[in-house]
N, C-alpha and C. Protein backbone atom coordinates (compact mmCIF):
# COMPACT_ATOMS: atom_id res chain seq x y z
N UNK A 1 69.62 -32.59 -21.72
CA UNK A 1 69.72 -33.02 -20.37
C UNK A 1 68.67 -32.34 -19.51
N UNK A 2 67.69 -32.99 -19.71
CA UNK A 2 66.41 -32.28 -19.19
C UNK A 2 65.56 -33.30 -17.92
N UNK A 3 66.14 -32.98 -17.00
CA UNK A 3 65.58 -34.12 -15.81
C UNK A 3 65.02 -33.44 -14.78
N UNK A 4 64.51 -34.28 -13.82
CA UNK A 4 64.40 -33.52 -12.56
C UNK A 4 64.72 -32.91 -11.90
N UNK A 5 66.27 -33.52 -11.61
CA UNK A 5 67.15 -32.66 -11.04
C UNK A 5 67.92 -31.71 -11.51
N UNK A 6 68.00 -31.26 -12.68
CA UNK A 6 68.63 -29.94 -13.09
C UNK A 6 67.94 -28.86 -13.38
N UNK A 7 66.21 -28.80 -13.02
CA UNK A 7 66.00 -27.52 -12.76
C UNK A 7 64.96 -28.04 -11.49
N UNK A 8 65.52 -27.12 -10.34
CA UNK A 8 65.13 -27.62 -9.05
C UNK A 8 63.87 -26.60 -9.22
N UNK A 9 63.65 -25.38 -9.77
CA UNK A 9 62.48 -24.34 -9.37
C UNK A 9 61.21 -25.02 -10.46
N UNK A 10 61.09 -25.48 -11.26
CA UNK A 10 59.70 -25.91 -11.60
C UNK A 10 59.16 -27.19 -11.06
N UNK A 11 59.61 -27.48 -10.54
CA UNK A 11 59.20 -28.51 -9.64
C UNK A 11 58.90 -28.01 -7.75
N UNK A 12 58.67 -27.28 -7.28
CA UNK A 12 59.13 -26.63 -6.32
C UNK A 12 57.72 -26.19 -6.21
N UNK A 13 57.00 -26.98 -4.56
CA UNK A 13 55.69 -26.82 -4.61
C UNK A 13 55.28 -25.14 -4.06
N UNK A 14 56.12 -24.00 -3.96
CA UNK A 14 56.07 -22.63 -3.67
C UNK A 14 55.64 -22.19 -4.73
N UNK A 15 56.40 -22.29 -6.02
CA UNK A 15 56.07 -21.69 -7.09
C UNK A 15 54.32 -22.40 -8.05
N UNK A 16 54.25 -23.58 -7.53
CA UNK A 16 53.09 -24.40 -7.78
C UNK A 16 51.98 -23.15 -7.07
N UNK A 17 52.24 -22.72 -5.54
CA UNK A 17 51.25 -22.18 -4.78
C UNK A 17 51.02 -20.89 -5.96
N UNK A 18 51.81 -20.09 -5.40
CA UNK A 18 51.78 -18.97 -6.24
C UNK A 18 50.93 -18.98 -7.64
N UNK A 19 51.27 -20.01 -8.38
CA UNK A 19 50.37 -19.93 -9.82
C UNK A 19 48.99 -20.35 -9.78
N UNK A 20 49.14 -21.33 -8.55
CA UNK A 20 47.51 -21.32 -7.80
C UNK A 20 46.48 -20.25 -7.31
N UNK A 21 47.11 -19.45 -6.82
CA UNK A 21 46.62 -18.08 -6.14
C UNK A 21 46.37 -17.33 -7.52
N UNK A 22 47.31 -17.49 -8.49
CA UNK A 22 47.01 -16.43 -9.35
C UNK A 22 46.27 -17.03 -10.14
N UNK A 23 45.75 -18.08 -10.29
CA UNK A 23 44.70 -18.76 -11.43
C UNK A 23 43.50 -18.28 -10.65
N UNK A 24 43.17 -18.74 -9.56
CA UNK A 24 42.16 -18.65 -8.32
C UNK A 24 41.49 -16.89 -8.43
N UNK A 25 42.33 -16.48 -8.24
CA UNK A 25 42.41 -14.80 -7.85
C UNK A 25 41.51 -13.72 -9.48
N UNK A 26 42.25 -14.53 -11.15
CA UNK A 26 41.36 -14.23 -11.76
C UNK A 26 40.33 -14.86 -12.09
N UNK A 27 40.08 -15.89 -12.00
CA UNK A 27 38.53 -17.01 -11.65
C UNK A 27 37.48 -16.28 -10.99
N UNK A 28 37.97 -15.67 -9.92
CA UNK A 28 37.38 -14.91 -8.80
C UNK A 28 36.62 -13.58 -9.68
N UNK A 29 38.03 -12.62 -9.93
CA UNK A 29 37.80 -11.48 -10.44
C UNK A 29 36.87 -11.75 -11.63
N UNK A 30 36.94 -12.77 -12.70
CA UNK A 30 36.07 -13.02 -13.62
C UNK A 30 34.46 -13.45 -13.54
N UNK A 31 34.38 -14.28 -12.41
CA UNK A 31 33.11 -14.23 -11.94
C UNK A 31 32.56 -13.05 -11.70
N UNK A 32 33.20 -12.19 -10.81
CA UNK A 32 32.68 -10.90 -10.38
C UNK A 32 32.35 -9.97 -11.53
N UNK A 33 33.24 -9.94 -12.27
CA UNK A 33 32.58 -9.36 -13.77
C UNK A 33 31.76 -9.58 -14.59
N UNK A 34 31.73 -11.02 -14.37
CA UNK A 34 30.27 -11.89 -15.35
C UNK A 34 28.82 -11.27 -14.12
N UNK A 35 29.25 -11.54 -13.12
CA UNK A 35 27.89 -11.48 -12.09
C UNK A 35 27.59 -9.61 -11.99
N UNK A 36 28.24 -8.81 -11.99
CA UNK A 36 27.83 -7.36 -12.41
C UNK A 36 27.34 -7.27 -13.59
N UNK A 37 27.79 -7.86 -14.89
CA UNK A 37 27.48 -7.25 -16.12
C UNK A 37 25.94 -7.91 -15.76
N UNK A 38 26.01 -9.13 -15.34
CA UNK A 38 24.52 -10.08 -15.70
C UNK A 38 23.21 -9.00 -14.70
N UNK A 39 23.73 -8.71 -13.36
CA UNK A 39 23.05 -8.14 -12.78
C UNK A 39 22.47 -6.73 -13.69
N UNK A 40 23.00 -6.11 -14.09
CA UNK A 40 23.00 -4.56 -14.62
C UNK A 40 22.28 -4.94 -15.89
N UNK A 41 22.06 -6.43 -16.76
CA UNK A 41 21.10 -6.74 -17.48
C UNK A 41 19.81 -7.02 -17.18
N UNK A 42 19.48 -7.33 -16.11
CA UNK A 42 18.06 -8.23 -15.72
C UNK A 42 17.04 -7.17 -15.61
N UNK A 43 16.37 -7.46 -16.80
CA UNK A 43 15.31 -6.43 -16.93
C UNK A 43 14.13 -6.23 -16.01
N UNK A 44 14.31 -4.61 -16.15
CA UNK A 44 13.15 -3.59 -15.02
C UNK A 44 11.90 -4.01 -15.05
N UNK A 45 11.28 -4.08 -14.23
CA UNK A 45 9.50 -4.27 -13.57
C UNK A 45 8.71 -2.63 -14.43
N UNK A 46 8.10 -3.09 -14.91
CA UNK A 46 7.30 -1.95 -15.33
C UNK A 46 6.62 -1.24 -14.20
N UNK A 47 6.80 0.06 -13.99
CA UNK A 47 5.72 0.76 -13.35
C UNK A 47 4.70 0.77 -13.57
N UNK A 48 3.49 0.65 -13.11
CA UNK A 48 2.32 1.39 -13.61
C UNK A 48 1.94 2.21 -12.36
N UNK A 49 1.09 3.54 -13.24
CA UNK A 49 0.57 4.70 -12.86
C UNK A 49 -0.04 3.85 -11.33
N UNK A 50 -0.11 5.24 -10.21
CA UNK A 50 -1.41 4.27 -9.20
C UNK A 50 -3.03 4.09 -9.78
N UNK A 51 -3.18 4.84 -10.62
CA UNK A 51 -4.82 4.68 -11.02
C UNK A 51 -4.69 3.44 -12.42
N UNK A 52 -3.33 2.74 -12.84
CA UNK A 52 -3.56 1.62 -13.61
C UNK A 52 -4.12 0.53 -12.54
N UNK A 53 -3.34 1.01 -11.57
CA UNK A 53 -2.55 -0.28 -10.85
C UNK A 53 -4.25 -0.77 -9.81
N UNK A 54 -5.58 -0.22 -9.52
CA UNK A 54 -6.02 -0.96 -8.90
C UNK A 54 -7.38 -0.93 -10.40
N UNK A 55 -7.12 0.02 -10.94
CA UNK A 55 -8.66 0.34 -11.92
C UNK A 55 -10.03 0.10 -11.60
N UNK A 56 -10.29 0.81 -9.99
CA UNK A 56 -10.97 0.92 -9.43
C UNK A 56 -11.71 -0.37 -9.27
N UNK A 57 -11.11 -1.35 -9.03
CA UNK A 57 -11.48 -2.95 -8.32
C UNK A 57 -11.01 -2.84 -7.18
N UNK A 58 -10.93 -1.93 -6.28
CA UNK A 58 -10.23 -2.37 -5.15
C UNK A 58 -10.61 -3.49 -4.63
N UNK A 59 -10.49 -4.21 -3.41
CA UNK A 59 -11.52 -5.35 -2.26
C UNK A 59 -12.48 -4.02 -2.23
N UNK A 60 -12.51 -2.72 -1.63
CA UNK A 60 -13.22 -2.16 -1.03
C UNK A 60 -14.71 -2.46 -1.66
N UNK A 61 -14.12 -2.13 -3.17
CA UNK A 61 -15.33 -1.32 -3.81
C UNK A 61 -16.10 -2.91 -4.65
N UNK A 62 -15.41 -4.06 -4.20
CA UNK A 62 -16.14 -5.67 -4.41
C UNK A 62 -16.60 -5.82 -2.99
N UNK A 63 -16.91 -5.26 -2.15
CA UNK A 63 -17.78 -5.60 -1.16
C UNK A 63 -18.78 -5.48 -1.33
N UNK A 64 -19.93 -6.51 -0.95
CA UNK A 64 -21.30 -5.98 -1.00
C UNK A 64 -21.37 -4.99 0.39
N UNK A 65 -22.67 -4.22 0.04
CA UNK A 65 -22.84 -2.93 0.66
C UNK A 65 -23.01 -3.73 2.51
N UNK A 66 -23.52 -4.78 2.16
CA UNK A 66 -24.03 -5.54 3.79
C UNK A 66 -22.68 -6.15 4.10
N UNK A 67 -21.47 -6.36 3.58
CA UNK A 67 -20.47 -6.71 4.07
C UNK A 67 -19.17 -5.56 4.55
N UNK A 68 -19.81 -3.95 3.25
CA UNK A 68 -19.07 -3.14 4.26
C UNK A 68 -19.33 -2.60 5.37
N UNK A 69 -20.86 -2.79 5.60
CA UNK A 69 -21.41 -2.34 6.87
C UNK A 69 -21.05 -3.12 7.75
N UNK A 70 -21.13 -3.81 8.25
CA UNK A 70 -21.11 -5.03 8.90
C UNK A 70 -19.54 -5.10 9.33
N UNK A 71 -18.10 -4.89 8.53
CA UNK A 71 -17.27 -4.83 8.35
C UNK A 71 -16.81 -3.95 9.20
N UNK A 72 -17.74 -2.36 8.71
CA UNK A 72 -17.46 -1.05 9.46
C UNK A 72 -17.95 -0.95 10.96
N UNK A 73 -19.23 -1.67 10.97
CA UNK A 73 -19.87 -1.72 12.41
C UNK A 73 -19.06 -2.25 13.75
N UNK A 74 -18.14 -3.41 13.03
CA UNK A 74 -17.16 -4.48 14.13
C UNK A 74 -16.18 -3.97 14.11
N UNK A 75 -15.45 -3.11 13.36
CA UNK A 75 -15.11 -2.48 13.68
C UNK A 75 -15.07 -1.42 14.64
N UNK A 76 -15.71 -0.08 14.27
CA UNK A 76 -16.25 0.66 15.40
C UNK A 76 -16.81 0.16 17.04
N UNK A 77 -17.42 -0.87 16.90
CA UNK A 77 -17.81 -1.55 18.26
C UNK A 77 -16.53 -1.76 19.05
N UNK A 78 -15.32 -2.59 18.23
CA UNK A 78 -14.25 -2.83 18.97
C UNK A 78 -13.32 -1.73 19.58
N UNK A 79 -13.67 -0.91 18.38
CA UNK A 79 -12.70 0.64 19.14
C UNK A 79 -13.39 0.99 19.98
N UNK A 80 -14.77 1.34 19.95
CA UNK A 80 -15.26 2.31 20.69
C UNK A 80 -16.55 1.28 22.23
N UNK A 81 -16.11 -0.04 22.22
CA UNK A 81 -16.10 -0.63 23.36
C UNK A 81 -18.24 -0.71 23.33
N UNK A 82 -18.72 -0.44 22.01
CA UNK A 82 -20.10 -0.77 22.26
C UNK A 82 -21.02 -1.97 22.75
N UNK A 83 -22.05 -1.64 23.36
CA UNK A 83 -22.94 -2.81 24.09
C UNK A 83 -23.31 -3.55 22.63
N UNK A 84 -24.22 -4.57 23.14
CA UNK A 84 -25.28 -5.33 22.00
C UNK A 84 -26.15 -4.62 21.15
N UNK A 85 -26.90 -3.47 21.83
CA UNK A 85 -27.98 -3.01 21.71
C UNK A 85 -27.79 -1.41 20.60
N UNK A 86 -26.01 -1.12 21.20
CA UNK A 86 -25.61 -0.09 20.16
C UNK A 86 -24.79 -0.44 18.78
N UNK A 87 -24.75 -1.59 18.69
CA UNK A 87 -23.89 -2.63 17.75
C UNK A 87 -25.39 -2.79 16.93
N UNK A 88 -26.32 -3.71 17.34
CA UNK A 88 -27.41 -3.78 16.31
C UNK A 88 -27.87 -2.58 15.69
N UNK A 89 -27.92 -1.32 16.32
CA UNK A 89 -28.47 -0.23 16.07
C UNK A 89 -27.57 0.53 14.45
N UNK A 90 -26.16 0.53 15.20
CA UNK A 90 -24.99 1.12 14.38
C UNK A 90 -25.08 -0.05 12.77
N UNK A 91 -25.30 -0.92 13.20
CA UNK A 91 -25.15 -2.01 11.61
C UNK A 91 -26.44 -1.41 10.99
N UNK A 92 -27.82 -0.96 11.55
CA UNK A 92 -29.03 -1.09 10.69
C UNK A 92 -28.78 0.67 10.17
N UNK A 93 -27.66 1.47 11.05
CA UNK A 93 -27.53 2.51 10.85
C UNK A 93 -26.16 1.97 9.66
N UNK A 94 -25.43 1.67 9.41
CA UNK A 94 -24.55 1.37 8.45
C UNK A 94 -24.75 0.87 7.41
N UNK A 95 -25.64 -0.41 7.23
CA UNK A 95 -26.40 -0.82 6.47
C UNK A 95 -27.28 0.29 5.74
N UNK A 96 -27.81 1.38 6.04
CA UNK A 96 -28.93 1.98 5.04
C UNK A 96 -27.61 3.10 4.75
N UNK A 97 -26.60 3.37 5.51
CA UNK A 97 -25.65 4.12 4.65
C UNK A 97 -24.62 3.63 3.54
N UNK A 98 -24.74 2.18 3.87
CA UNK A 98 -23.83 1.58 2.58
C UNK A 98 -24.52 1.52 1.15
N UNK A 99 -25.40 1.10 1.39
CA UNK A 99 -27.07 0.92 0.48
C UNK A 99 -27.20 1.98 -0.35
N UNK A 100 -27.23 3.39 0.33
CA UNK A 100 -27.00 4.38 -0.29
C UNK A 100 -26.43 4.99 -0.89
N UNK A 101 -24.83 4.93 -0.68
CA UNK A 101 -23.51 4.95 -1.15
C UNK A 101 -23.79 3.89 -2.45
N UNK A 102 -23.48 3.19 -2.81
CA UNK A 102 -23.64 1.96 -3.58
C UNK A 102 -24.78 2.53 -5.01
N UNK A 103 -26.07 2.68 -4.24
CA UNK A 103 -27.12 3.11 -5.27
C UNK A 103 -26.41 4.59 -5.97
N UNK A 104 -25.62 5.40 -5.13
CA UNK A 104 -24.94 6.79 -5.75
C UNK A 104 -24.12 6.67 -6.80
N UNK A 105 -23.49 5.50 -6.10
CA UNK A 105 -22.11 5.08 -7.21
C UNK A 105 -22.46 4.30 -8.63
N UNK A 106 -23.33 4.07 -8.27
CA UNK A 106 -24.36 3.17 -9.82
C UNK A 106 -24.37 4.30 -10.69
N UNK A 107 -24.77 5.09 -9.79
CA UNK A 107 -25.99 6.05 -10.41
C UNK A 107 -24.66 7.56 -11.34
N UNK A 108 -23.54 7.47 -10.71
CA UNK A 108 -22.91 8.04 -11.38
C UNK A 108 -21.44 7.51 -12.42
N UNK A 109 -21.77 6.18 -12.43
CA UNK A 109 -20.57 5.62 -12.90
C UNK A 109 -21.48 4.89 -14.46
N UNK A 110 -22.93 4.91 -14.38
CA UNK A 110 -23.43 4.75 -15.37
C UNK A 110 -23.51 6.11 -16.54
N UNK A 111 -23.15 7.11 -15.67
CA UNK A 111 -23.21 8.27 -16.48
C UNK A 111 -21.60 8.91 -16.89
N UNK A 112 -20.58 8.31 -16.18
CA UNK A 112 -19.28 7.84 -16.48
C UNK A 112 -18.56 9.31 -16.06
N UNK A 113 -18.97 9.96 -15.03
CA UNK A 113 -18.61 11.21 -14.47
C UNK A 113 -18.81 11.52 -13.10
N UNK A 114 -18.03 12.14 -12.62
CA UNK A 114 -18.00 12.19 -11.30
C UNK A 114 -19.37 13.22 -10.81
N UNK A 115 -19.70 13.20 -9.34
CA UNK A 115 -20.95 13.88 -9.07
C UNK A 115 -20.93 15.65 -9.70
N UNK A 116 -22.11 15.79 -9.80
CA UNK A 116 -22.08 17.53 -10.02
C UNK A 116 -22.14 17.73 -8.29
N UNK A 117 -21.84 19.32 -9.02
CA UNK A 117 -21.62 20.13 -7.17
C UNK A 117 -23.02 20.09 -6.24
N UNK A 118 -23.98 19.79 -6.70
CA UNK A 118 -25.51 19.42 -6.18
C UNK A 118 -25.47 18.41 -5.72
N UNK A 119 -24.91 17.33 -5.92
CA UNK A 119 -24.72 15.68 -6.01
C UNK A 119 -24.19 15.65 -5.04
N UNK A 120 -23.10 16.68 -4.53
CA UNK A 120 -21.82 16.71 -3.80
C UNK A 120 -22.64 16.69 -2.48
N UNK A 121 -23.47 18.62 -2.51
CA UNK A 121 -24.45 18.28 -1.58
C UNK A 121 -25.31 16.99 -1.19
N UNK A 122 -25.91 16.67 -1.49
CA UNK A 122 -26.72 15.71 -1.09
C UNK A 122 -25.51 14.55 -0.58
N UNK A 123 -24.50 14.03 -0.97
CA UNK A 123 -23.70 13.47 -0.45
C UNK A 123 -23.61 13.80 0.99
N UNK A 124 -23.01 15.03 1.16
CA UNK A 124 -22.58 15.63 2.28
C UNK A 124 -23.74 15.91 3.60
N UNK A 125 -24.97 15.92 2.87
CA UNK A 125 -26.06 15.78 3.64
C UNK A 125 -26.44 14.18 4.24
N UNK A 126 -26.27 13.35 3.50
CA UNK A 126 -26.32 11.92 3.93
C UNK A 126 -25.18 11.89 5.00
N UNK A 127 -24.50 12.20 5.06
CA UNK A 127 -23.14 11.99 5.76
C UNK A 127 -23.80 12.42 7.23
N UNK A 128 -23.76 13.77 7.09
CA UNK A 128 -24.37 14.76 8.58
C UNK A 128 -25.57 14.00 9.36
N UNK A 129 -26.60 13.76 8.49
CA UNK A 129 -27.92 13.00 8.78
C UNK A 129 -26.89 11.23 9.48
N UNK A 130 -26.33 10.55 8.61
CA UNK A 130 -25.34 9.59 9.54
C UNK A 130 -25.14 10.11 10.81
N UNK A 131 -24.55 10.93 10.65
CA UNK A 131 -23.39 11.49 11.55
C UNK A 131 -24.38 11.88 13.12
N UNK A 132 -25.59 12.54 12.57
CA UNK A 132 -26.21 12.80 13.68
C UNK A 132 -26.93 11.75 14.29
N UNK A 133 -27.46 10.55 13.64
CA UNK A 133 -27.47 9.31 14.32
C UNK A 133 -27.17 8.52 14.65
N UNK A 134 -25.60 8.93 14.56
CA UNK A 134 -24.65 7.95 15.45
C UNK A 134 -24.39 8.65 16.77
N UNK A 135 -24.64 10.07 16.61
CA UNK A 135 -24.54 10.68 18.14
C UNK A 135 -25.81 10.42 18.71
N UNK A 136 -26.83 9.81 18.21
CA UNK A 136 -27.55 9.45 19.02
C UNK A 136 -27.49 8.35 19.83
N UNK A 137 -27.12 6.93 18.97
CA UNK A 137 -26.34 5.98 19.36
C UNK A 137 -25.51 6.10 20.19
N UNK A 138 -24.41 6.52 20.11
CA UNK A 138 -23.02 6.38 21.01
C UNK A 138 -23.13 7.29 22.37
N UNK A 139 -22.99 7.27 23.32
CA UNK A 139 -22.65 7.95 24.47
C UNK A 139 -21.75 9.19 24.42
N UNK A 140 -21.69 9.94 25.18
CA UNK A 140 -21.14 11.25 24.90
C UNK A 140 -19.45 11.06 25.08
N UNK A 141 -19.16 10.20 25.39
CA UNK A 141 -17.77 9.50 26.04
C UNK A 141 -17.53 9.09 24.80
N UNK A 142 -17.92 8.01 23.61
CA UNK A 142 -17.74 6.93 22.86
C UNK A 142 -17.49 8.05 21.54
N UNK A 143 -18.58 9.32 21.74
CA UNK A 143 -18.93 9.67 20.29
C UNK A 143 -17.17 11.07 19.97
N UNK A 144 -17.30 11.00 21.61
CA UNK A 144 -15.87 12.05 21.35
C UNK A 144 -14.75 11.03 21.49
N UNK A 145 -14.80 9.89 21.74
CA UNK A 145 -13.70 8.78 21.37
C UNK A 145 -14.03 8.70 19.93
N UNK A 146 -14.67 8.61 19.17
CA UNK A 146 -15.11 8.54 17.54
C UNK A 146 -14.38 9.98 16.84
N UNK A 147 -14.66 11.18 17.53
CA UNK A 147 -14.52 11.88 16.91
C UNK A 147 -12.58 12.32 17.02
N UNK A 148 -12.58 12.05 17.92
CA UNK A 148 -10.85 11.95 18.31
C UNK A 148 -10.01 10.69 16.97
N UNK A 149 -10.63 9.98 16.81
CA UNK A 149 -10.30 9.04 15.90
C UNK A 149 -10.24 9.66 14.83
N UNK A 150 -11.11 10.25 14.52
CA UNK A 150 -11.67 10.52 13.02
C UNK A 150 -10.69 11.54 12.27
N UNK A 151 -10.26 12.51 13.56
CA UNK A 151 -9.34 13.72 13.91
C UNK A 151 -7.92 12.94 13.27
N UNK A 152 -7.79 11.83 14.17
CA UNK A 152 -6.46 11.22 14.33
C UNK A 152 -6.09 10.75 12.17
N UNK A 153 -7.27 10.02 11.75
CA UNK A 153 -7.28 9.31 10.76
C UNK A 153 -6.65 11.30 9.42
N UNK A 154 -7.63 11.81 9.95
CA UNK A 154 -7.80 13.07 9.12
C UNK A 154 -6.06 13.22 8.88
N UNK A 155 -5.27 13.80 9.86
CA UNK A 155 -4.01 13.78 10.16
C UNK A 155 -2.75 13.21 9.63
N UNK A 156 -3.56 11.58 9.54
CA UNK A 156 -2.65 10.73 9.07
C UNK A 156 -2.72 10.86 7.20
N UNK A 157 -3.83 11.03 6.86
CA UNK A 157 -3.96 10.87 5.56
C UNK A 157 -3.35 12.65 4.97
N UNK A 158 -3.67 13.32 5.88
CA UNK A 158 -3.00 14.59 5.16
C UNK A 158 -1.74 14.57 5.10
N UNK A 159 -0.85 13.89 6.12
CA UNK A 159 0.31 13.89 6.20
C UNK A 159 0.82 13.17 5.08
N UNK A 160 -0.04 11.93 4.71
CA UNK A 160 0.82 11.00 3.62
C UNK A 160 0.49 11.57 1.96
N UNK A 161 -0.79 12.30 2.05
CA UNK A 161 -0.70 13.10 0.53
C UNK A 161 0.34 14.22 0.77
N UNK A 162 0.64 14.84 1.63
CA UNK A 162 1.30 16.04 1.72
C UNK A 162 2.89 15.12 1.21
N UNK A 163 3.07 14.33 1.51
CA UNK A 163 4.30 13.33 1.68
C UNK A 163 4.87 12.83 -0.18
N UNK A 164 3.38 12.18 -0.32
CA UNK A 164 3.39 11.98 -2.02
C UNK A 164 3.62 12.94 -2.61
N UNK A 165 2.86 14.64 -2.30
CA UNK A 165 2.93 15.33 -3.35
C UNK A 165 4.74 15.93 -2.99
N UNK A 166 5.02 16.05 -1.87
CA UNK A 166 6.64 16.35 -1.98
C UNK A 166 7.91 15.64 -2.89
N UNK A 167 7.34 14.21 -2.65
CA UNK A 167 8.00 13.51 -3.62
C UNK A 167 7.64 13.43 -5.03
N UNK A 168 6.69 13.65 -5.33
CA UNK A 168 6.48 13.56 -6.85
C UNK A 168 7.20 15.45 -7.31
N UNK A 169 7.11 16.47 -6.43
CA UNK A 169 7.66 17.75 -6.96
C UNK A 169 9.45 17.72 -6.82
N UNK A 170 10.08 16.39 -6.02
CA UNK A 170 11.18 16.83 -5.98
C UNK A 170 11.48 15.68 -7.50
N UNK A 171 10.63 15.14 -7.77
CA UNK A 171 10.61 14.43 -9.22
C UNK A 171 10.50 15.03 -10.32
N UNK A 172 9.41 16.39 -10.37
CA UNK A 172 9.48 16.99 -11.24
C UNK A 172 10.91 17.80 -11.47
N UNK A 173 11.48 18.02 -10.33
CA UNK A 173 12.30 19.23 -10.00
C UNK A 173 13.60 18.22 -10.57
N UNK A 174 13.98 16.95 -10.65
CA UNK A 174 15.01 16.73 -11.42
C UNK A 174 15.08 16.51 -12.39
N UNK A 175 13.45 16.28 -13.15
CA UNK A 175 13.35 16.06 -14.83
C UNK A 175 13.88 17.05 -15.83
């Protein structure tokens, strides 16, 4: 005697809810377990070193020497607010310093070693010899706006190696 009416509770849309919620509820929980395990599988991005990662192709170093001058000149003009006449000057002055740079870098990457300490000099002498004909160029206003910059740039870059090397020692320090 098995009918409708002699068992009133399986038929009884409360107890229907209830087994709903609880089908629903591990559906739920089971997704969430499939979607952690899957996440905690999806394989890692390889690091590479920073000296893999550009292997000295930067953009920088694919510029021709007349496009980093030129590059560097419109630059500087825009910061430092130059006429026509100190803009042509600063490019023919940028231009024979890129030129030079460039012929150095030939000249020691064919020999597959970085400069000797002589090399260094003469580097550092091209620089000064620059350096003193751009103070000829620039106004006494422009060249200590240049040099305030240069100050500012110095600052920033010490701060961010000082920054790297903290983090790479608190790296060593948990290996």
């Amino acid at each position: 005697m098995t009918g409708p009416g002699l068992c009133p509770q399986l038929n009884s849309p409360i107890i229907n809810l209830k087994k709903m919620k609880k089908t629903f509820a591990v559906l739920a929980f089971g997704l969430f377990v499939t979607g952690s395990a899957m996440a905690q599988q999806a394989p890692q991005q390889e690091r590479k070193h920073r000296t893999e990662q550009h292997d000295g192709n930067s953009k920088r170093s694919r510029l021709s020497p007349e496009a980093r001058a030129t590059r560097q000149t419109e630059k500087m003009s825009k910061e430092l607010g130059l006429n026509k006449s100190q803009t042509r000057k600063l490019q023919a002055l940028n231009l024979e310093k890129a030129q030079q740079r460039e012929a150095m870098r030939a000249q020691y990457k064919s020999r597959g070693e970085r400069p000797a300490k002589n090399e260094r000099q003469e580097i550092k002498a091209a620089h000064e010899k620059w350096n003193a004909e751009l103070k000829d160029i620039l106004t006494k206003k422009q060249y200590a706006q240049y040099q305030e910059q240069r100050e500012e740039m110095r600052a920033q870059h010490k701060q961010r190696r000082d920054g790297v090397r903290s983090r790479g020692d608190r790296q060593r320090q948990r290996s």
